[in-house]
N, C-alpha and C. Protein backbone atom coordinates (compact mmCIF):
# COMPACT_ATOMS: atom_id res chain seq x y z
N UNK A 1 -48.07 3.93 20.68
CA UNK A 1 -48.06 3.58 19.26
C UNK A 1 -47.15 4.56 18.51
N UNK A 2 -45.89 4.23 18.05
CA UNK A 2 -45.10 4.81 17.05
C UNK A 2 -46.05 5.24 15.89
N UNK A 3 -45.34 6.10 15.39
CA UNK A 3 -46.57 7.37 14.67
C UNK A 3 -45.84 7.01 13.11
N UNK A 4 -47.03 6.01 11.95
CA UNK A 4 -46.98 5.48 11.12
C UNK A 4 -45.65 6.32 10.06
N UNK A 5 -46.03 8.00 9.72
CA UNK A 5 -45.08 8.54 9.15
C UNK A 5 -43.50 8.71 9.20
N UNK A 6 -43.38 8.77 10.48
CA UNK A 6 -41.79 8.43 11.33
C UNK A 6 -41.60 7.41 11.06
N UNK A 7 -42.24 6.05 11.21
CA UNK A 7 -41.88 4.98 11.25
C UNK A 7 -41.45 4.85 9.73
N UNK A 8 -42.06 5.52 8.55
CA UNK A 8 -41.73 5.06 7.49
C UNK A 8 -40.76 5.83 7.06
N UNK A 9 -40.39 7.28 7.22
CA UNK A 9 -38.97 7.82 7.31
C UNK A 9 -38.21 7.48 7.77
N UNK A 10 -37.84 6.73 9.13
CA UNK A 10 -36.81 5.77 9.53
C UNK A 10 -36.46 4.58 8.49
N UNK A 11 -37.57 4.40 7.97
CA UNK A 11 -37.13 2.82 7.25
C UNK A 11 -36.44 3.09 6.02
N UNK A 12 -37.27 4.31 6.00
CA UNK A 12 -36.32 5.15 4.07
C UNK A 12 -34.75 5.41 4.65
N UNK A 13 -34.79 6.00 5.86
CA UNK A 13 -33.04 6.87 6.26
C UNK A 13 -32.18 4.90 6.15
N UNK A 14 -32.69 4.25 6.96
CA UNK A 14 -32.51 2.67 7.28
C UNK A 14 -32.06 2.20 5.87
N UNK A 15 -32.82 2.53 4.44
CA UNK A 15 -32.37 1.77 3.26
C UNK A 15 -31.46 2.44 2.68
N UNK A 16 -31.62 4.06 3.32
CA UNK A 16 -30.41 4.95 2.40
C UNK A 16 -29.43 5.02 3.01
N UNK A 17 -28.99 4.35 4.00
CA UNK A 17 -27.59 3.89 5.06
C UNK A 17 -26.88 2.61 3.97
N UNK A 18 -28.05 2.03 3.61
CA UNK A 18 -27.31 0.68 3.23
C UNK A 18 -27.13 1.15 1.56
N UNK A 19 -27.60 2.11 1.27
CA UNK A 19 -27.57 2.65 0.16
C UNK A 19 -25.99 3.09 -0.05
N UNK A 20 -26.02 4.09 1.07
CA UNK A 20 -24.51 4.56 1.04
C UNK A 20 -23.36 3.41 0.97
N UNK A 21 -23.79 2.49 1.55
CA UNK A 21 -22.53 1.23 1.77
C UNK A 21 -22.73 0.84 0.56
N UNK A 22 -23.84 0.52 -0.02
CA UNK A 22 -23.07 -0.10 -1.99
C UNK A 22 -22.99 0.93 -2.89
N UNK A 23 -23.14 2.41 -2.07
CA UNK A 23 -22.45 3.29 -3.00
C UNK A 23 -20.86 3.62 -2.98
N UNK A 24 -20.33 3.27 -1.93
CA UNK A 24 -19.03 3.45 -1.00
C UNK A 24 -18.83 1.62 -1.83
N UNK A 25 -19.25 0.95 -1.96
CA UNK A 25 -18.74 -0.51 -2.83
C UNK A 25 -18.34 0.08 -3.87
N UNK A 26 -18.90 0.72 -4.70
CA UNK A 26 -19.05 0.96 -5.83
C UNK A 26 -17.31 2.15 -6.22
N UNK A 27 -17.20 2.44 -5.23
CA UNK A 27 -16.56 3.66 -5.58
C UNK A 27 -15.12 2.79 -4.95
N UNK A 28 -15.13 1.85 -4.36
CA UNK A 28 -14.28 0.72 -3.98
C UNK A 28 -13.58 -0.05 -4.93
N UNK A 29 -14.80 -0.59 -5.72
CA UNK A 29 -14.35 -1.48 -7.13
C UNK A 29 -13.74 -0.54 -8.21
N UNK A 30 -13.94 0.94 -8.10
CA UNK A 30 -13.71 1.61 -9.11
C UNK A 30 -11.95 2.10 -8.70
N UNK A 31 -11.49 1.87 -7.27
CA UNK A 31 -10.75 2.30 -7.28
C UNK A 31 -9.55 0.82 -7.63
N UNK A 32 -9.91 -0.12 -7.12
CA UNK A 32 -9.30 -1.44 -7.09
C UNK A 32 -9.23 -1.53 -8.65
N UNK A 33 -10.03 -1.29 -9.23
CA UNK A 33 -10.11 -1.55 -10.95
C UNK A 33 -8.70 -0.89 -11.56
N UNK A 34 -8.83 0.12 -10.90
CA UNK A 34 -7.71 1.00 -11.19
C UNK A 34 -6.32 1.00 -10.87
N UNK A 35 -6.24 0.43 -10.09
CA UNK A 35 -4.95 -0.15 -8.54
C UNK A 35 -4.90 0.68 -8.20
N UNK A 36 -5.59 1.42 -7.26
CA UNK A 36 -5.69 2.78 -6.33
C UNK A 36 -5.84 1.58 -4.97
N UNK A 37 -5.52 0.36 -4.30
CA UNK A 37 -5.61 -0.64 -3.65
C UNK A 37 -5.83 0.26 -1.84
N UNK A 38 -5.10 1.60 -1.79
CA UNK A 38 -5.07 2.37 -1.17
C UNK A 38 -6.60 2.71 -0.83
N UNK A 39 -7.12 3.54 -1.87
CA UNK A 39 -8.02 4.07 -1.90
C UNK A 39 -9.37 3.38 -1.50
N UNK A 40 -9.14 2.11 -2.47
CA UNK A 40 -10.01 0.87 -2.34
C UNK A 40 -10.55 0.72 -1.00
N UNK A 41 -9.43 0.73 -0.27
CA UNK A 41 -9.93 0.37 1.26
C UNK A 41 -10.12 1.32 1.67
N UNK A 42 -9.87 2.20 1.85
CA UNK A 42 -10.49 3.83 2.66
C UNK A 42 -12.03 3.51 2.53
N UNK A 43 -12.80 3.22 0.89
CA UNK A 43 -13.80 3.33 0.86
C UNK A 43 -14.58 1.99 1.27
N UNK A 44 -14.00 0.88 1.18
CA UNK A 44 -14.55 -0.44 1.70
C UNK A 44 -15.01 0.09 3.59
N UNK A 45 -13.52 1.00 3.94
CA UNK A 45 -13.99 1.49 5.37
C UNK A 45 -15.60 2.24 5.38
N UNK A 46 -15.69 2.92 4.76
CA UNK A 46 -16.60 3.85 4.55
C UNK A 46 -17.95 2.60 4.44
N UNK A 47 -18.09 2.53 3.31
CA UNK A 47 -18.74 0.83 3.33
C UNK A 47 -19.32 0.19 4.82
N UNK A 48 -18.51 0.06 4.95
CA UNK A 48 -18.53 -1.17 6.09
C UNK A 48 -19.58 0.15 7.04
N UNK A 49 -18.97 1.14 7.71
CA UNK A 49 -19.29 2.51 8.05
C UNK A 49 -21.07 2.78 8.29
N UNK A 50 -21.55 2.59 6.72
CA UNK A 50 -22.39 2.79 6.22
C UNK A 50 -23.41 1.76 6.82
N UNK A 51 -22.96 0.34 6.67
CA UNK A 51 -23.87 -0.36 7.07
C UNK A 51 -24.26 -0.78 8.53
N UNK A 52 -23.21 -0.10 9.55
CA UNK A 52 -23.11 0.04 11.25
C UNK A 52 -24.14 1.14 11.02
N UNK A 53 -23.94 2.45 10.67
CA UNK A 53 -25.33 3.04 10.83
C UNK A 53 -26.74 2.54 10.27
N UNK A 54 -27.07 2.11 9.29
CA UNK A 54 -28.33 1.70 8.78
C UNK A 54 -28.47 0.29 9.94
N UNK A 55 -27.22 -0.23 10.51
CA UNK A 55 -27.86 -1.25 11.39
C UNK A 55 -28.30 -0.49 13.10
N UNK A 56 -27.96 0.69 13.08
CA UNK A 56 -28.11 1.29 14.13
C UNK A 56 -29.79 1.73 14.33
N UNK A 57 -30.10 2.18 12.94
CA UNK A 57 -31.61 2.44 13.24
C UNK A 57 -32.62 1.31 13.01
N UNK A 58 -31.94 0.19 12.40
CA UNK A 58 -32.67 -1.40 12.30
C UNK A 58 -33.39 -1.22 14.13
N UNK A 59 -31.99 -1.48 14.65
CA UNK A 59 -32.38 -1.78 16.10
C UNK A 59 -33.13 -0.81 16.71
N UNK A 60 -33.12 1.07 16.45
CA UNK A 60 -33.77 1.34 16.95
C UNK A 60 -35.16 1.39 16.60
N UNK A 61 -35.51 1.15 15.42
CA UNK A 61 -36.59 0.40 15.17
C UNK A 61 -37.44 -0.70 15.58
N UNK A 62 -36.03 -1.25 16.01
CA UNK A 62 -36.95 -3.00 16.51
C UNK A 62 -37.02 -2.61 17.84
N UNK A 63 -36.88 -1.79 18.71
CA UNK A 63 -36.69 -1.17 19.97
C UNK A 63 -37.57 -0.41 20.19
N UNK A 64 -38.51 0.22 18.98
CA UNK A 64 -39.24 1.05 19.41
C UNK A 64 -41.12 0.32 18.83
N UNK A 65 -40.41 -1.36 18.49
CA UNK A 65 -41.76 -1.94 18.48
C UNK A 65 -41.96 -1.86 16.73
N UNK A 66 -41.03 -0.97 16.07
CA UNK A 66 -41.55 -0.85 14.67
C UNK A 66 -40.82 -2.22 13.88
N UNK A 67 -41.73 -2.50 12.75
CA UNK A 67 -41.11 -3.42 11.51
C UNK A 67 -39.71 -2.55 10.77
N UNK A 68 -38.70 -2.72 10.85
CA UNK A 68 -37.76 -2.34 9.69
C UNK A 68 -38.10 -3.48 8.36
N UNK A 69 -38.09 -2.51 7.69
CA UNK A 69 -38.81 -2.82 6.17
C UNK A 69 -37.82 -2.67 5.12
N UNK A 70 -37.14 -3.36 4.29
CA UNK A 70 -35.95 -3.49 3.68
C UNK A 70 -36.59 -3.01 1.64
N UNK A 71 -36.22 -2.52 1.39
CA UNK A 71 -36.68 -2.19 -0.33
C UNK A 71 -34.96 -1.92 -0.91
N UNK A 72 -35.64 -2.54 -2.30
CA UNK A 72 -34.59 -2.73 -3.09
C UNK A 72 -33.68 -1.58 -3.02
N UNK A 73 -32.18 -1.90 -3.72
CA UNK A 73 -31.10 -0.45 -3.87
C UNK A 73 -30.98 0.00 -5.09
N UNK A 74 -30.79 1.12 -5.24
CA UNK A 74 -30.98 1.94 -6.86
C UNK A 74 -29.27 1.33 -6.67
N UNK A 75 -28.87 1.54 -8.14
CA UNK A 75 -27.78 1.26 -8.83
C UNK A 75 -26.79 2.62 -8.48
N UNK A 76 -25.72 2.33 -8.00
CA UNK A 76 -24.69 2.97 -7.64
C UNK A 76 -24.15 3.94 -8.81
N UNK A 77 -23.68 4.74 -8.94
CA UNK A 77 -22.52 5.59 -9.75
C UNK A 77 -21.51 4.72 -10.04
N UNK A 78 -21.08 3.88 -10.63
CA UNK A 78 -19.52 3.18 -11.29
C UNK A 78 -18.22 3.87 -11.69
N UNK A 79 -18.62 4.47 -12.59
CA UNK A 79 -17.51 5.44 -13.22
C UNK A 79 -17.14 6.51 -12.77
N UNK A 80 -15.54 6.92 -12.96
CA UNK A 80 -15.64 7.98 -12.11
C UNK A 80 -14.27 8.92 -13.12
N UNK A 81 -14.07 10.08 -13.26
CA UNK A 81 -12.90 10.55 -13.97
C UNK A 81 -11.79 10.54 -13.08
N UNK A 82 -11.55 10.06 -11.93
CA UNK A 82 -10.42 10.66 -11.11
C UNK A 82 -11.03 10.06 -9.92
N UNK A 83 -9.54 10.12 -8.75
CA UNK A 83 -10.03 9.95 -7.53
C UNK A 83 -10.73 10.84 -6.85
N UNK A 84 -9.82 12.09 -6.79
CA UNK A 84 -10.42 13.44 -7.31
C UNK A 84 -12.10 13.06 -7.44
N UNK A 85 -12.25 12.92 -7.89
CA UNK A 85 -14.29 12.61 -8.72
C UNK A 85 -14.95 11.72 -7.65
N UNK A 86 -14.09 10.84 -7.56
CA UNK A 86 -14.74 9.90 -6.38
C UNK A 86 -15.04 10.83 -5.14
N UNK A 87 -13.97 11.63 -4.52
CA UNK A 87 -14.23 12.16 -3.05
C UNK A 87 -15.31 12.97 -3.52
N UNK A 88 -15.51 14.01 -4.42
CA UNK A 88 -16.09 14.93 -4.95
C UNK A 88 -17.84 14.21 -4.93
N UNK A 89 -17.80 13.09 -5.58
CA UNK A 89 -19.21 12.29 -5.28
C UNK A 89 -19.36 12.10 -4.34
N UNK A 90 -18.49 11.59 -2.99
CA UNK A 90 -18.74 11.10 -1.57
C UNK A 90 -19.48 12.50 -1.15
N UNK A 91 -18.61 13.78 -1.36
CA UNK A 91 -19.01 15.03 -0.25
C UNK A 91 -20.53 15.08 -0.75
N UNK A 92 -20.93 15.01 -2.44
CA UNK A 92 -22.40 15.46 -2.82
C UNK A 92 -23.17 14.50 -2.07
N UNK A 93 -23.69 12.90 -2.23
CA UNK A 93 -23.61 11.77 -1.43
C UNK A 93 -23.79 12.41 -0.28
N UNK A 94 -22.73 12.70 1.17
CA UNK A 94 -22.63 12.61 2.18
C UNK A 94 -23.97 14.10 2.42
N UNK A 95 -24.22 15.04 1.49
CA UNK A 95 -24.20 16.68 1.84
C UNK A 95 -26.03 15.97 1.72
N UNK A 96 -26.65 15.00 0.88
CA UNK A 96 -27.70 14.53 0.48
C UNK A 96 -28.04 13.84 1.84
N UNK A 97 -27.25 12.94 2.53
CA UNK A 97 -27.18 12.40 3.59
C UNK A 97 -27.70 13.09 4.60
N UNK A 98 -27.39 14.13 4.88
CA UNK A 98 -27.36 15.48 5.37
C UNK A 98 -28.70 15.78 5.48
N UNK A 99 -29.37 16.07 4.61
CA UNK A 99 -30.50 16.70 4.14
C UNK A 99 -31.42 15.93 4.41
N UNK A 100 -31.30 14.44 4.03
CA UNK A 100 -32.29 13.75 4.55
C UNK A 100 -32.50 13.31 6.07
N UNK A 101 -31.55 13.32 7.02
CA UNK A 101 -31.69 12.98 8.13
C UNK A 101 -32.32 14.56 8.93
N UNK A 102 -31.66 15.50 8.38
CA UNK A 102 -32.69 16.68 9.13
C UNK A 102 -34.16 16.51 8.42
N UNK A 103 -34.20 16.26 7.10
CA UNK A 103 -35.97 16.17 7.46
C UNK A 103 -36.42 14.67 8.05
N UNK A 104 -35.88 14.10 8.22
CA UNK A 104 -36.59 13.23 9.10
C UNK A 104 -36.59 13.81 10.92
N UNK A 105 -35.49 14.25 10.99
CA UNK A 105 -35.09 14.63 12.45
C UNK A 105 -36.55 16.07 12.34
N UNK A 106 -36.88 16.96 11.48
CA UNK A 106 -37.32 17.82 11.30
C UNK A 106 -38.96 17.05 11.59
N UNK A 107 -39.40 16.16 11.39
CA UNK A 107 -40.84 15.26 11.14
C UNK A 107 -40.73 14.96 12.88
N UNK A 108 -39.55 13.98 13.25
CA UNK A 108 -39.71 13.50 14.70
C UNK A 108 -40.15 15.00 15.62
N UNK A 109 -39.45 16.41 15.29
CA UNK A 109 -39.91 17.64 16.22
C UNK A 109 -41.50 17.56 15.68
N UNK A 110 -41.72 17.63 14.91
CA UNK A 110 -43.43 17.82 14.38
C UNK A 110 -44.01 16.55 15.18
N UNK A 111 -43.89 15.85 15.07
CA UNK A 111 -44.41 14.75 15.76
C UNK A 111 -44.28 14.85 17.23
N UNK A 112 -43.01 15.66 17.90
CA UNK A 112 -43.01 15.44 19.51
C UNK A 112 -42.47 13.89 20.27
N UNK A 113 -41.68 13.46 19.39
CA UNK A 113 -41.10 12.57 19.27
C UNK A 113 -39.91 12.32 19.93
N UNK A 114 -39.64 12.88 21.23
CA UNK A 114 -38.27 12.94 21.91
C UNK A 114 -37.17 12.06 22.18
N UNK A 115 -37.99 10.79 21.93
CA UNK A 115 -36.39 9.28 21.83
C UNK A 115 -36.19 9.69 20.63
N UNK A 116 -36.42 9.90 19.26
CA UNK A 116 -36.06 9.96 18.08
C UNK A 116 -35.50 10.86 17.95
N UNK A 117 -36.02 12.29 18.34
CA UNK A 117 -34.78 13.33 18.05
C UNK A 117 -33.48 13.24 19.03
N UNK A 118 -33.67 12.61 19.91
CA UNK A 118 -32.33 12.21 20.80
C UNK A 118 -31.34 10.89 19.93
N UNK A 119 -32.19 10.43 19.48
CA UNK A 119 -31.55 8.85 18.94
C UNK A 119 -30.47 10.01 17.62
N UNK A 120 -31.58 10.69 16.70
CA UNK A 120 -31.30 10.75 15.39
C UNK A 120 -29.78 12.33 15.97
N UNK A 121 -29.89 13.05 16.86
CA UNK A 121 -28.86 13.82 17.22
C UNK A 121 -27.09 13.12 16.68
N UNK A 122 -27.13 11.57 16.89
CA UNK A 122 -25.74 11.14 17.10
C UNK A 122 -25.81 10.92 15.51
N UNK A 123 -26.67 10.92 14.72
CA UNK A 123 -26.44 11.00 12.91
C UNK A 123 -26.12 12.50 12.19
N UNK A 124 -26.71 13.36 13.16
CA UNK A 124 -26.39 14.40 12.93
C UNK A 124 -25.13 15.12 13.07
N UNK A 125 -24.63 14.75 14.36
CA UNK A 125 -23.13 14.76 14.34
C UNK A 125 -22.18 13.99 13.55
N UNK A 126 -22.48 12.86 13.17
CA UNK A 126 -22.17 12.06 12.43
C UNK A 126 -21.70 12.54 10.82
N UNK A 127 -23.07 13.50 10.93
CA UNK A 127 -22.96 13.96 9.09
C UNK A 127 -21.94 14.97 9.27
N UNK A 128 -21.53 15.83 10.01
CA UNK A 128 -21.33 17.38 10.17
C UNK A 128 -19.69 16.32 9.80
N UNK A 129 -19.09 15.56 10.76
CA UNK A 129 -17.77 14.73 10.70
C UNK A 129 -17.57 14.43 9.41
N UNK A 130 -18.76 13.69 8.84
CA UNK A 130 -18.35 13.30 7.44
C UNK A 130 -18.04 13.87 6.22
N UNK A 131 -18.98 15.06 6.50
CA UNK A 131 -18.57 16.26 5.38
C UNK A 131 -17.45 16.68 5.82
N UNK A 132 -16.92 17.11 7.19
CA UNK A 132 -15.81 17.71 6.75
C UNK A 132 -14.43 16.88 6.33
N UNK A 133 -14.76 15.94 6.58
CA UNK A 133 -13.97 14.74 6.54
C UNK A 133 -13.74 14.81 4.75
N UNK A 134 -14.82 14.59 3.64
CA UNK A 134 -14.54 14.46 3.16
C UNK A 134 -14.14 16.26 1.90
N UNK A 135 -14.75 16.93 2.60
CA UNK A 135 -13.74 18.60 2.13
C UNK A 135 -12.11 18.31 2.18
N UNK A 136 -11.65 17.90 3.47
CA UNK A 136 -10.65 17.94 3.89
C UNK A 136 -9.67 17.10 2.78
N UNK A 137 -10.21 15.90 2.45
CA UNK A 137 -9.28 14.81 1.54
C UNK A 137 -9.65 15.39 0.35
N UNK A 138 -10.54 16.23 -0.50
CA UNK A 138 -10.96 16.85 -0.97
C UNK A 138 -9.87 18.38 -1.05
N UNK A 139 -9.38 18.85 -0.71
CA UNK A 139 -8.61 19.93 -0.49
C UNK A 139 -7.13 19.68 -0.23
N UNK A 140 -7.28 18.05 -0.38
CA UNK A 140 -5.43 17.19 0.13
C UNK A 140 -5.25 16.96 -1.73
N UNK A 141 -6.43 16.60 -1.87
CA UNK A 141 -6.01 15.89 -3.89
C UNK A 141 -5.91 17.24 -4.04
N UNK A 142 -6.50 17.97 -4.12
CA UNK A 142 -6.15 19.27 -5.32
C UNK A 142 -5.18 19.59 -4.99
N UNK A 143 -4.70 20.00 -3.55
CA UNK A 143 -3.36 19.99 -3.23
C UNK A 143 -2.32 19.78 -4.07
N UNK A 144 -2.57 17.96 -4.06
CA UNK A 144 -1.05 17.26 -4.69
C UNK A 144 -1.74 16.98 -6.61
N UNK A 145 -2.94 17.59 -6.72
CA UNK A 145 -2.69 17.68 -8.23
C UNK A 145 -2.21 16.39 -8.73
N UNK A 146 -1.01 16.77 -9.94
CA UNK A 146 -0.81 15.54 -10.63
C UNK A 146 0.40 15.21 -10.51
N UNK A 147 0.81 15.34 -8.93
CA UNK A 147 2.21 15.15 -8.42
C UNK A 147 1.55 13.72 -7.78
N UNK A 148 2.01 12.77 -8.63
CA UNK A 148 2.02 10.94 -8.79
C UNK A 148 2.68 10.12 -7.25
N UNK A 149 3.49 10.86 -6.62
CA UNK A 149 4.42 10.45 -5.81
C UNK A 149 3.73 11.05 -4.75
N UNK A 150 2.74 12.14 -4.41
CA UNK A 150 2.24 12.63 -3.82
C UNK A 150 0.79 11.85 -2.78
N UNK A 151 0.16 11.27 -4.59
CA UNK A 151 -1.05 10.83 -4.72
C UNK A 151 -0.51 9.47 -4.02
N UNK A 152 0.66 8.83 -4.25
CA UNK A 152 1.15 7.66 -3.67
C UNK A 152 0.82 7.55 -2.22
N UNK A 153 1.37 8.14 -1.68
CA UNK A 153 1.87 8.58 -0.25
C UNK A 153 0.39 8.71 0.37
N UNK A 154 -0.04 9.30 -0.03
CA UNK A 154 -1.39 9.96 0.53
C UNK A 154 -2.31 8.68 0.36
N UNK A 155 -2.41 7.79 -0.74
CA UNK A 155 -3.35 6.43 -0.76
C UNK A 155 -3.17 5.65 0.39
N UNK A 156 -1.73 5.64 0.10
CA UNK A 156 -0.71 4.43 1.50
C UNK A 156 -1.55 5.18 2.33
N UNK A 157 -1.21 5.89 2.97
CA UNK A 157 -2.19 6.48 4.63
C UNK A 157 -3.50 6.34 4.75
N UNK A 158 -4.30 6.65 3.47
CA UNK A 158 -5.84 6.32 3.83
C UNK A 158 -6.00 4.90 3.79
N UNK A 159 -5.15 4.18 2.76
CA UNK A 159 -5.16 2.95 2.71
C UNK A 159 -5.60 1.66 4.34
N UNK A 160 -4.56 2.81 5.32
CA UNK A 160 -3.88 2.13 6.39
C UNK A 160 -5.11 2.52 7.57
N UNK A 161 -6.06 3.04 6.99
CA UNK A 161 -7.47 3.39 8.29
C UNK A 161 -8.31 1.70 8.37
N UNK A 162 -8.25 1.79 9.74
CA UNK A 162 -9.03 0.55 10.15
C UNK A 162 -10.68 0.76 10.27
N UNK A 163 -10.83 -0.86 9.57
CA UNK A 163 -12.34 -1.00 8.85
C UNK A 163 -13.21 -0.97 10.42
N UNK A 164 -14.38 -0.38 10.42
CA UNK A 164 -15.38 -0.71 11.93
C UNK A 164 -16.03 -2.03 11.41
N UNK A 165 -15.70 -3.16 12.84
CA UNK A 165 -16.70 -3.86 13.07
C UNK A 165 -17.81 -4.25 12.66
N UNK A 166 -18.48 -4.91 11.99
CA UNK A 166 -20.20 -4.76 11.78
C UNK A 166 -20.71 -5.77 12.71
């Protein structure tokens, strides 16, 4: 018998996966609004991203005999001052991400739970990638500042990352 509390921290990490994907929408439309068309898709990638993991623990859920339990999504962030602002929300976002999968990963050790802390290990690596991932594009804008031709160049390339599968 899967141990009721785990089961319901999985289903929370499970809604805040899909959370991230209409927060990564959100920051999509804000860039398309803008014609950042570049940018747009970097984060539609991210998006898409978002919802391969929250479908990752669906299954290991349905694998481990538990109900995945779906609850509504809080309302995204819209506005943003800059692209700049956008990555800057992804890293806070991603660093929250972070935090919540070690205390769940932190509950599965209390529990003695050894498929789960093995399962939840590949999210953990997962997060460590994403933060630096997003420092890194994060440390490319301040870089190029308000050199326009810069910011060009640099959209075109993220633009050009291929979306994962769902």
């Amino acid at each position: 018998m899967f141990n009721e509390k785990l089961a319901d921290a999985l289903n929370k990490q499970m809604n805040d996966e899909f959370f991230s994907a209409h927060h990564y929408m959100a920051m999509a439309a804000y860039c398309e609004h803008n014609s950042y068309l570049g940018f747009a898709q970097y984060y539609l990638g991210q998006a898409s991203e978002e919802r391969v993991h929250g479908m990752k623990i669906y299954k290991y859920l349905n694998d481990r005999g538990v109900h995945a339990k779906f609850s509504g999504l809080s309302e995204p962030k819209t506005e943003f001052s800059s692209i700049l602002d956008t990555f800057e929300n992804a890293l806070w976002h991603e660093k929250e991400v972070t935090k919540n999968i070690y205390n769940v990963t932190d509950l599965a050790w209390e529990m003695k739970e050894h498929a789960t802390i093995s399962f939840l290990k590949w999210f953990l690596d997962e997060q460590v990638e994403e933060e630096a991932t997003f420092e890194t594009h994060i440390d490319y804008l301040k870089r190029i500042g308000n050199d326009q031709n810069a910011l060009f160049v640099y959209e075109n390339e993220l633009g050009k990352r291929q979306m994962i599968s769902e």
